[in-house]
PDB file of N, CA and C in Angstrom:
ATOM      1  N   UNK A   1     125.764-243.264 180.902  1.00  0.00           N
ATOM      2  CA  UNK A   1     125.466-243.788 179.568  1.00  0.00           C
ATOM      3  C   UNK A   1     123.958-243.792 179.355  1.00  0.00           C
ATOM      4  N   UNK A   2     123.440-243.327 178.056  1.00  0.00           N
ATOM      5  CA  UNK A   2     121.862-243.366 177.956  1.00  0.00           C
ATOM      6  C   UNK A   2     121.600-244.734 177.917  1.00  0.00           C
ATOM      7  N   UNK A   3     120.517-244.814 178.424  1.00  0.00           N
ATOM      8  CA  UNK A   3     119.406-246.408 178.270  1.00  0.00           C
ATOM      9  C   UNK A   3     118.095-246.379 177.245  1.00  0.00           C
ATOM     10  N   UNK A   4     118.419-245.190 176.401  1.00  0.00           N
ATOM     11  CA  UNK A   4     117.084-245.019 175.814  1.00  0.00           C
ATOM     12  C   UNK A   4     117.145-245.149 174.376  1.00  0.00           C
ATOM     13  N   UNK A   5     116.609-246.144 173.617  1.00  0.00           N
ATOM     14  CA  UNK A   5     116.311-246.555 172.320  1.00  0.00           C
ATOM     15  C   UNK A   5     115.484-245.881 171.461  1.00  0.00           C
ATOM     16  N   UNK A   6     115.930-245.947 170.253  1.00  0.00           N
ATOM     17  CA  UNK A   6     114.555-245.447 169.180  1.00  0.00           C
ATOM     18  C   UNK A   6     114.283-247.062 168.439  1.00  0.00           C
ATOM     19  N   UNK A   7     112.958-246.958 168.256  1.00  0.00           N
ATOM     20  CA  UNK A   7     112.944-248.459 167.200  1.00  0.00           C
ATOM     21  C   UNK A   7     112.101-247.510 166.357  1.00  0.00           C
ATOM     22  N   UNK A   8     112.282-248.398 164.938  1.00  0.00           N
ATOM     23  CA  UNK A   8     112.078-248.385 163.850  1.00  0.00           C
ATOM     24  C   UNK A   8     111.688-249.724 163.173  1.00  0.00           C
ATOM     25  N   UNK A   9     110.642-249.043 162.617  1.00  0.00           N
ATOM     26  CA  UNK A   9     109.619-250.152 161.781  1.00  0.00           C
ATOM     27  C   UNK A   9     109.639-249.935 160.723  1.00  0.00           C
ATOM     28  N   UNK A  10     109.888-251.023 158.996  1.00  0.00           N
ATOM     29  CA  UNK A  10     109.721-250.332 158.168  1.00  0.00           C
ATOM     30  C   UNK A  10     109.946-251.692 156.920  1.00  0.00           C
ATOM     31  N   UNK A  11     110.118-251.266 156.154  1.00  0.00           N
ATOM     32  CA  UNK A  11     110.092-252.751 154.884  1.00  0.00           C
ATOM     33  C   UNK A  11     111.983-252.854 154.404  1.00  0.00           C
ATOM     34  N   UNK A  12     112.534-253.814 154.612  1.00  0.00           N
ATOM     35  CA  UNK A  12     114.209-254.051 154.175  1.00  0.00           C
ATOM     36  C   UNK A  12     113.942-253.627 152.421  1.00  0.00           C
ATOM     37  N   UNK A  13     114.815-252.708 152.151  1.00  0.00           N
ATOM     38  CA  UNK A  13     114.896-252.151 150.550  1.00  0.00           C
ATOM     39  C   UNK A  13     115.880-253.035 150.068  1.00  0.00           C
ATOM     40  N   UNK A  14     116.538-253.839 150.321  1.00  0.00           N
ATOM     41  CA  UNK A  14     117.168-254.616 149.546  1.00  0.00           C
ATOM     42  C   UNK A  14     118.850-254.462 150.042  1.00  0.00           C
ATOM     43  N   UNK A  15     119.863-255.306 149.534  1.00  0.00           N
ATOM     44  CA  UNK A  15     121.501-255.409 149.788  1.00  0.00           C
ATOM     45  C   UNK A  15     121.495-254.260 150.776  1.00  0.00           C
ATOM     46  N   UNK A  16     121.296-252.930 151.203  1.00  0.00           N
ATOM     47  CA  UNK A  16     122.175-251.743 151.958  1.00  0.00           C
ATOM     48  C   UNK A  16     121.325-252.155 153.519  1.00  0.00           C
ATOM     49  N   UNK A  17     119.941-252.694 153.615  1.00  0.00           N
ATOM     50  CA  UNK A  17     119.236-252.977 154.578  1.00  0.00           C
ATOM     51  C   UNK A  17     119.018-251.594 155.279  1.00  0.00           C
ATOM     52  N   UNK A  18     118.722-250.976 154.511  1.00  0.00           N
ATOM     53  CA  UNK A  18     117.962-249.916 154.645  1.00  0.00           C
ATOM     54  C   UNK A  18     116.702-249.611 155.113  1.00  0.00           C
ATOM     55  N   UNK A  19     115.867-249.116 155.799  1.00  0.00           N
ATOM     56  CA  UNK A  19     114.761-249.347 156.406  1.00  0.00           C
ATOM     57  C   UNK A  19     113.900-248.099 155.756  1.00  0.00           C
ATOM     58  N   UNK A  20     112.893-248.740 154.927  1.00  0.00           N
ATOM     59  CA  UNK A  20     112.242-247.779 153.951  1.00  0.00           C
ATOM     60  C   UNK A  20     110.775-247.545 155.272  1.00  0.00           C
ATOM     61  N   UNK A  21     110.996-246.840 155.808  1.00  0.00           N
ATOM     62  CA  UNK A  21     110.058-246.061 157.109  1.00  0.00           C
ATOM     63  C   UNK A  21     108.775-245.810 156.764  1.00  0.00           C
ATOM     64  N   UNK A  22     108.780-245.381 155.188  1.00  0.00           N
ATOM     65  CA  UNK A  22     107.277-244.633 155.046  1.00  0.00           C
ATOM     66  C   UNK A  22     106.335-245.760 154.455  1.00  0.00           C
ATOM     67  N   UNK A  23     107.214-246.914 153.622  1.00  0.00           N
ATOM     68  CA  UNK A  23     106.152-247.671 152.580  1.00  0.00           C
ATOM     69  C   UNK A  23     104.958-248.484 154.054  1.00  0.00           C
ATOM     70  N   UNK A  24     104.244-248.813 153.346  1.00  0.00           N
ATOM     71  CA  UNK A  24     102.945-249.449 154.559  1.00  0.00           C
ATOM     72  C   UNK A  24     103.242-251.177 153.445  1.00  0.00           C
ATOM     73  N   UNK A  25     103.043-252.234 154.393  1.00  0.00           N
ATOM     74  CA  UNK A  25     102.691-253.387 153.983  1.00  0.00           C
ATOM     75  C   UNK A  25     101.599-253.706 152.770  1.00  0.00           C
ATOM     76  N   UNK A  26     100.278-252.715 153.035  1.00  0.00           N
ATOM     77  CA  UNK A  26      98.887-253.047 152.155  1.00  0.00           C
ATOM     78  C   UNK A  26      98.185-253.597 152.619  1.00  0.00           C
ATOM     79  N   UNK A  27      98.554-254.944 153.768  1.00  0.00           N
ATOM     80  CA  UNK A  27      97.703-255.917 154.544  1.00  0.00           C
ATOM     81  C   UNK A  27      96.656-255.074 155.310  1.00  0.00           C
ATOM     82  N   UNK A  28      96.523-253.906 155.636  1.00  0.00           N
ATOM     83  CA  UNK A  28      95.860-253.206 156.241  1.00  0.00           C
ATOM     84  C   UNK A  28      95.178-254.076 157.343  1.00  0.00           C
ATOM     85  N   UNK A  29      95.703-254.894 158.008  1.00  0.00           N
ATOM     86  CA  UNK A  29      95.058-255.265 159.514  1.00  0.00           C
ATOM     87  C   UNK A  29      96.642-254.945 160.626  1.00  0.00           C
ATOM     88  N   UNK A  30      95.981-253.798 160.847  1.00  0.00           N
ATOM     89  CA  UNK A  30      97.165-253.193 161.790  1.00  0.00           C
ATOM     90  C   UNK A  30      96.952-253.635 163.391  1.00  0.00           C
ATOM     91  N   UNK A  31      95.613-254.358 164.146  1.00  0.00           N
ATOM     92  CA  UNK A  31      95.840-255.171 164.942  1.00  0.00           C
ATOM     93  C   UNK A  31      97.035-256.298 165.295  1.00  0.00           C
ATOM     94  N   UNK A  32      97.138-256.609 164.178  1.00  0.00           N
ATOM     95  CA  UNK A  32      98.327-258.142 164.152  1.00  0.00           C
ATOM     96  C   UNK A  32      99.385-257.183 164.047  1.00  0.00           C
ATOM     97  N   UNK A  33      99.878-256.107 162.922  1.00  0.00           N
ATOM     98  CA  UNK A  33     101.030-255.444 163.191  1.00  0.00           C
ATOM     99  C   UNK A  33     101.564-255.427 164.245  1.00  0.00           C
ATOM    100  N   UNK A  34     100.357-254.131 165.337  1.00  0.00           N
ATOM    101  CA  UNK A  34     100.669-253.828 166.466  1.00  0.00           C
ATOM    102  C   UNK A  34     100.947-254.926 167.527  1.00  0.00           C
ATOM    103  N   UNK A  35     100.076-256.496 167.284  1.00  0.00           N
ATOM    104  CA  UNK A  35     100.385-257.168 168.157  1.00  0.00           C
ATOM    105  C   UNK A  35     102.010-257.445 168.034  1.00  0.00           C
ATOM    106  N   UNK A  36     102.394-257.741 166.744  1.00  0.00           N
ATOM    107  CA  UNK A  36     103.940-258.144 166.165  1.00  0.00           C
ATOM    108  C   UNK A  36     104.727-256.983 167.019  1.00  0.00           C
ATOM    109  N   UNK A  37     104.664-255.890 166.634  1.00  0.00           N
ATOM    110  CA  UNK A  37     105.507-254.816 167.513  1.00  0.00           C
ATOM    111  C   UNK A  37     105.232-254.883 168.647  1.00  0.00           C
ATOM    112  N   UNK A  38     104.450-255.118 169.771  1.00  0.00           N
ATOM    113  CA  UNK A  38     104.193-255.323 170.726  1.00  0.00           C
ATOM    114  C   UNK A  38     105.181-256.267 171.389  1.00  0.00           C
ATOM    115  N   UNK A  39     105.067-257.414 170.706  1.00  0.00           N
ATOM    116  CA  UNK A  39     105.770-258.804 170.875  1.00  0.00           C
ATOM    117  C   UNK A  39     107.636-258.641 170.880  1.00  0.00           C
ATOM    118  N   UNK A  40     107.562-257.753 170.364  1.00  0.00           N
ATOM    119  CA  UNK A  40     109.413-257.487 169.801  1.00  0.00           C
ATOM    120  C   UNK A  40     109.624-256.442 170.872  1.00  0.00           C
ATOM    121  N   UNK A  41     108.890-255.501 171.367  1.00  0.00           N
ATOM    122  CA  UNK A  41     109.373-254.797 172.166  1.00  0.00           C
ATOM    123  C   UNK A  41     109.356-255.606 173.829  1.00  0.00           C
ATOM    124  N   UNK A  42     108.751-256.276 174.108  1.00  0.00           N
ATOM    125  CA  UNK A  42     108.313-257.248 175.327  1.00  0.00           C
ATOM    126  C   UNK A  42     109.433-258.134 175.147  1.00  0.00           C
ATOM    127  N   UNK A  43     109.893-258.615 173.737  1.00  0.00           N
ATOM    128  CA  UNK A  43     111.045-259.558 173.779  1.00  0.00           C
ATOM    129  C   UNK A  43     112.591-258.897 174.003  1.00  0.00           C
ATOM    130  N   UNK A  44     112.063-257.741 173.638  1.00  0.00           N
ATOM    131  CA  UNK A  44     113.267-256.427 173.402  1.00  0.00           C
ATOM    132  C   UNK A  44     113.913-256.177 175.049  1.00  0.00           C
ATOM    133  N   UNK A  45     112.836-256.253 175.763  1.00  0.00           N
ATOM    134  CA  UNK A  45     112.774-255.452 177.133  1.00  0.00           C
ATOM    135  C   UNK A  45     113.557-257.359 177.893  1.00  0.00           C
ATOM    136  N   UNK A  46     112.928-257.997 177.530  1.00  0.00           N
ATOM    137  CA  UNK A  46     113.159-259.489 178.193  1.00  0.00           C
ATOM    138  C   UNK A  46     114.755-259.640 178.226  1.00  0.00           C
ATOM    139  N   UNK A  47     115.088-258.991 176.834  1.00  0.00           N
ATOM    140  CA  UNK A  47     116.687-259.739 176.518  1.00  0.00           C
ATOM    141  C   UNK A  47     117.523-258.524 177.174  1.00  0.00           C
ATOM    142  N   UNK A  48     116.668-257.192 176.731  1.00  0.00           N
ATOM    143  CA  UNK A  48     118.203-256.347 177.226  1.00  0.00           C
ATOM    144  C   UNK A  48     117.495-255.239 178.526  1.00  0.00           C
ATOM    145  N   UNK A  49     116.983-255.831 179.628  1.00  0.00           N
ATOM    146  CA  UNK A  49     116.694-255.361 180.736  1.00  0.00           C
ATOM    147  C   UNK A  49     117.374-254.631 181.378  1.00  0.00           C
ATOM    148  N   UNK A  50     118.240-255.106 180.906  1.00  0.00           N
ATOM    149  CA  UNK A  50     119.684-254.386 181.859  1.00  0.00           C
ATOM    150  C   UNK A  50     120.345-252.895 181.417  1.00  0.00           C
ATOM    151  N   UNK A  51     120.495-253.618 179.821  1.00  0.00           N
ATOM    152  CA  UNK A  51     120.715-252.178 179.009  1.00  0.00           C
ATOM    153  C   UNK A  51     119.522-251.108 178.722  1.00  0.00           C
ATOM    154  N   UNK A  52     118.757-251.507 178.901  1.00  0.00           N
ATOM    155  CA  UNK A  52     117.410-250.319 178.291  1.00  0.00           C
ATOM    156  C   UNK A  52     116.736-250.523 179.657  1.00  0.00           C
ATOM    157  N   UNK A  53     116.212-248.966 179.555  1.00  0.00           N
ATOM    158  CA  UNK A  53     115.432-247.986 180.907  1.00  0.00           C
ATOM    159  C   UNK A  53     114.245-247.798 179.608  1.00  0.00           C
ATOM    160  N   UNK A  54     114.389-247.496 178.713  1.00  0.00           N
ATOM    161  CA  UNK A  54     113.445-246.928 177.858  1.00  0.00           C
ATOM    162  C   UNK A  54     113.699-247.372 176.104  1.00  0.00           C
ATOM    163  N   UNK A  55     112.193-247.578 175.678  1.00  0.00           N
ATOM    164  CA  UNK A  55     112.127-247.463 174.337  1.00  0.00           C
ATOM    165  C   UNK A  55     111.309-246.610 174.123  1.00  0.00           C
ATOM    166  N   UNK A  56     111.411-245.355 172.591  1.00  0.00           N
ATOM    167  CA  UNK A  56     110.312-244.456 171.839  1.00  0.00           C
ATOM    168  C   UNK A  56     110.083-245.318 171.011  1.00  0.00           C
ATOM    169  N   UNK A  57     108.608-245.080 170.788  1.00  0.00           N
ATOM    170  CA  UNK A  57     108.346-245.543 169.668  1.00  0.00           C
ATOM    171  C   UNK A  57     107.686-244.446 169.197  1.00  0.00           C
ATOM    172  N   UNK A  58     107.833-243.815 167.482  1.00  0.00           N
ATOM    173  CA  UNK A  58     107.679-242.862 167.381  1.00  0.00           C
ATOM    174  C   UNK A  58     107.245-242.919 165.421  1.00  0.00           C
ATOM    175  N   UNK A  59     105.811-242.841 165.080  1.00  0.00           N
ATOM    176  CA  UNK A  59     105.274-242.750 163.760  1.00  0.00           C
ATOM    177  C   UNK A  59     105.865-241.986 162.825  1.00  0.00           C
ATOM    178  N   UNK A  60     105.831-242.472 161.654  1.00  0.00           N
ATOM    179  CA  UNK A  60     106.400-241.368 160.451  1.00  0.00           C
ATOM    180  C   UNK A  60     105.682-240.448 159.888  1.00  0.00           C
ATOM    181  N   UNK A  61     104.268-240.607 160.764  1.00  0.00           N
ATOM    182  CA  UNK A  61     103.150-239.503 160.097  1.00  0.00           C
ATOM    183  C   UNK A  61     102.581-239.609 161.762  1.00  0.00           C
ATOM    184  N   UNK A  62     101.865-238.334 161.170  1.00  0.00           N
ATOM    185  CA  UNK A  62     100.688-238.098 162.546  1.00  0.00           C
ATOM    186  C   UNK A  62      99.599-238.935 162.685  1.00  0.00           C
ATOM    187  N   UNK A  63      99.209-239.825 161.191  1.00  0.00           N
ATOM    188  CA  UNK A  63      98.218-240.873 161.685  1.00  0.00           C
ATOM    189  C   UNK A  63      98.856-241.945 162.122  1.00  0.00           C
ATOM    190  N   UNK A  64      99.796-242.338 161.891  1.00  0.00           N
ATOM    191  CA  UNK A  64     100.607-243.875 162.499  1.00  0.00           C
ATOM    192  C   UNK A  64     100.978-243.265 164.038  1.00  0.00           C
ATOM    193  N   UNK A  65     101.188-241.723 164.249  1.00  0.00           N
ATOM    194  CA  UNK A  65     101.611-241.110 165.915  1.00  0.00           C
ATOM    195  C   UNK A  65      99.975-241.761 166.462  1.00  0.00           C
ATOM    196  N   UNK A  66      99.189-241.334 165.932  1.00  0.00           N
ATOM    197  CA  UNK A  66      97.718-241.170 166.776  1.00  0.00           C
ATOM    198  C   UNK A  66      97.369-243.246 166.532  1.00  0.00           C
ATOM    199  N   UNK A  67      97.215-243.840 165.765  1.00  0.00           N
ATOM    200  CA  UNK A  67      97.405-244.765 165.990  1.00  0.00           C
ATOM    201  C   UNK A  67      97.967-246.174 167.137  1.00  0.00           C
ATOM    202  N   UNK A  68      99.411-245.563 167.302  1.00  0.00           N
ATOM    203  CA  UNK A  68     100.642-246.471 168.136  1.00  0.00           C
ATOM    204  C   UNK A  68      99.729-245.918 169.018  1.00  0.00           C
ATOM    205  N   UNK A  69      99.493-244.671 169.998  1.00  0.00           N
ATOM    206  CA  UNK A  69      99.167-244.336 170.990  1.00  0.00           C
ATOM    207  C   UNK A  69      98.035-244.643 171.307  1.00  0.00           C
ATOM    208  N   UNK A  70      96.842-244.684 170.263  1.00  0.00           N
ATOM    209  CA  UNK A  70      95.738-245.111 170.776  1.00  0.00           C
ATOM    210  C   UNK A  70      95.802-246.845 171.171  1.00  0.00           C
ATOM    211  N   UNK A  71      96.319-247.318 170.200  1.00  0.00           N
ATOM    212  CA  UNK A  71      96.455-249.194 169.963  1.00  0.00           C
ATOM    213  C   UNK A  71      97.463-249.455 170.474  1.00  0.00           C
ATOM    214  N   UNK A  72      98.545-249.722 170.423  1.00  0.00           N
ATOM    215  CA  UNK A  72      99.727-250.169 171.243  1.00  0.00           C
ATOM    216  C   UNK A  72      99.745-250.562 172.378  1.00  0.00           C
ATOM    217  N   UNK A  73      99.546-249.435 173.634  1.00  0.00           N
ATOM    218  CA  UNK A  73      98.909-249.571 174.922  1.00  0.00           C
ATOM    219  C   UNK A  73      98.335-250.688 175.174  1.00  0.00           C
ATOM    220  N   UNK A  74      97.231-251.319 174.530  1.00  0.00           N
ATOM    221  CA  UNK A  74      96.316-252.405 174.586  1.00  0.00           C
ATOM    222  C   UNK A  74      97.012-253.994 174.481  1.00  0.00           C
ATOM    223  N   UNK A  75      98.273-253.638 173.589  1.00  0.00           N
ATOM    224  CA  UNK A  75      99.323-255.489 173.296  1.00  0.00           C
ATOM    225  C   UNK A  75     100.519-255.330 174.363  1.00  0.00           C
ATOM    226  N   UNK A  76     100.589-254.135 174.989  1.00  0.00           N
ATOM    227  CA  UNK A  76     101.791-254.456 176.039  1.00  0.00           C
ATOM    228  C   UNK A  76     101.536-254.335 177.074  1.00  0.00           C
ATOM    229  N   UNK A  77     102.342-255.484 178.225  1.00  0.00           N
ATOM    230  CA  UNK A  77     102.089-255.644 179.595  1.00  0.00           C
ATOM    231  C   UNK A  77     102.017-254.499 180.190  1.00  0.00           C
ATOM    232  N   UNK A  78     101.452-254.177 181.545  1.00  0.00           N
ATOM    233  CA  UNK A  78     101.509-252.827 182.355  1.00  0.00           C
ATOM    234  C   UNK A  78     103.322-252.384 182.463  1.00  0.00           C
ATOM    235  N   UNK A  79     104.218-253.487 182.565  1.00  0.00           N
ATOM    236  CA  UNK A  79     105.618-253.138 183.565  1.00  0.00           C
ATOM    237  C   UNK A  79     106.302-252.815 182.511  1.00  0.00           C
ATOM    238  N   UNK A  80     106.281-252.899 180.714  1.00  0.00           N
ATOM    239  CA  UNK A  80     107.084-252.899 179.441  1.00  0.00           C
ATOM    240  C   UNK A  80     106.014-251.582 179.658  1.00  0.00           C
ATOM    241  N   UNK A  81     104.486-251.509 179.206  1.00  0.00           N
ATOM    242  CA  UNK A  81     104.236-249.960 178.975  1.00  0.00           C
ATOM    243  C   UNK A  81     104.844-248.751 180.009  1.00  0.00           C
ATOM    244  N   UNK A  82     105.059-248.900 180.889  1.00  0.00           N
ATOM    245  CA  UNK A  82     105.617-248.142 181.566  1.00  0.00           C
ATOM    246  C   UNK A  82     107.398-247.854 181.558  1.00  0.00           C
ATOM    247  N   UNK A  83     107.868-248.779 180.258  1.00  0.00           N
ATOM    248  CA  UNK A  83     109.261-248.067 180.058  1.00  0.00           C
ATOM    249  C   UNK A  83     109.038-247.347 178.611  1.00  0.00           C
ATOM    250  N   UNK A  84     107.819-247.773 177.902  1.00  0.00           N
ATOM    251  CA  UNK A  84     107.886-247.287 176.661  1.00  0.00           C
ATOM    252  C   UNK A  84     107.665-245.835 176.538  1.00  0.00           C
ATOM    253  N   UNK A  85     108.116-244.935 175.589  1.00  0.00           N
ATOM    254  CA  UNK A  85     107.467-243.254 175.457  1.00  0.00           C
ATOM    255  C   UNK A  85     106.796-243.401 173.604  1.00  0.00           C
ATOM    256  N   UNK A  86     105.375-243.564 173.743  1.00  0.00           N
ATOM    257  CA  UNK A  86     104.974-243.269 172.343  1.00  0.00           C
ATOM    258  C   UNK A  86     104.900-242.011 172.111  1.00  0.00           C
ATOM    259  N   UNK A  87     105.392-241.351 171.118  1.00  0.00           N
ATOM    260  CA  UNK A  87     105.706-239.964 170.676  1.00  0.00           C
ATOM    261  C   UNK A  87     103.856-239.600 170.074  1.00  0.00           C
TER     262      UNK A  87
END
């Protein structure tokens, strides 16, 4: 059985809970974002250790790719970065 997750980040569009991928918040302080995603994947890894070997995390553009990879790294522990694959 695979152990490997995709997560997805994105704004709830309303009743279908649809995950609108591309819209951006506006808050433009993507430190706290990344810390927030950071935090969910560390809580992610805490609860389902058992079930997940791996999470991607993977941008909807090439600047949010070059982003996660440069910043991300920096809000997660050494033993969670080492199950994560940033695309």
């Amino acid at each position: 059985e695979d152990k490997k997750f995709d997560l997805s980040f994105g704004i709830d569009t309303g009743p279908t809970h649809k995950l609108d991928t591309f819209q951006t918040t506006g808050e433009g302080n993507i430190r706290i974002i990344l810390k927030t995603i950071a935090s969910i994947i560390e809580e992610f890894f805490s609860e389902y250790s058992e079930e997940a070997q791996i999470v991607v995390v993977d941008g909807t553009s090439e600047k949010r790719r070059r982003v996660y990879k440069a910043l991300l790294p920096k809000y997660l522990s050494p033993n969670t970065l080492s199950k994560v694959d940033i695309k």
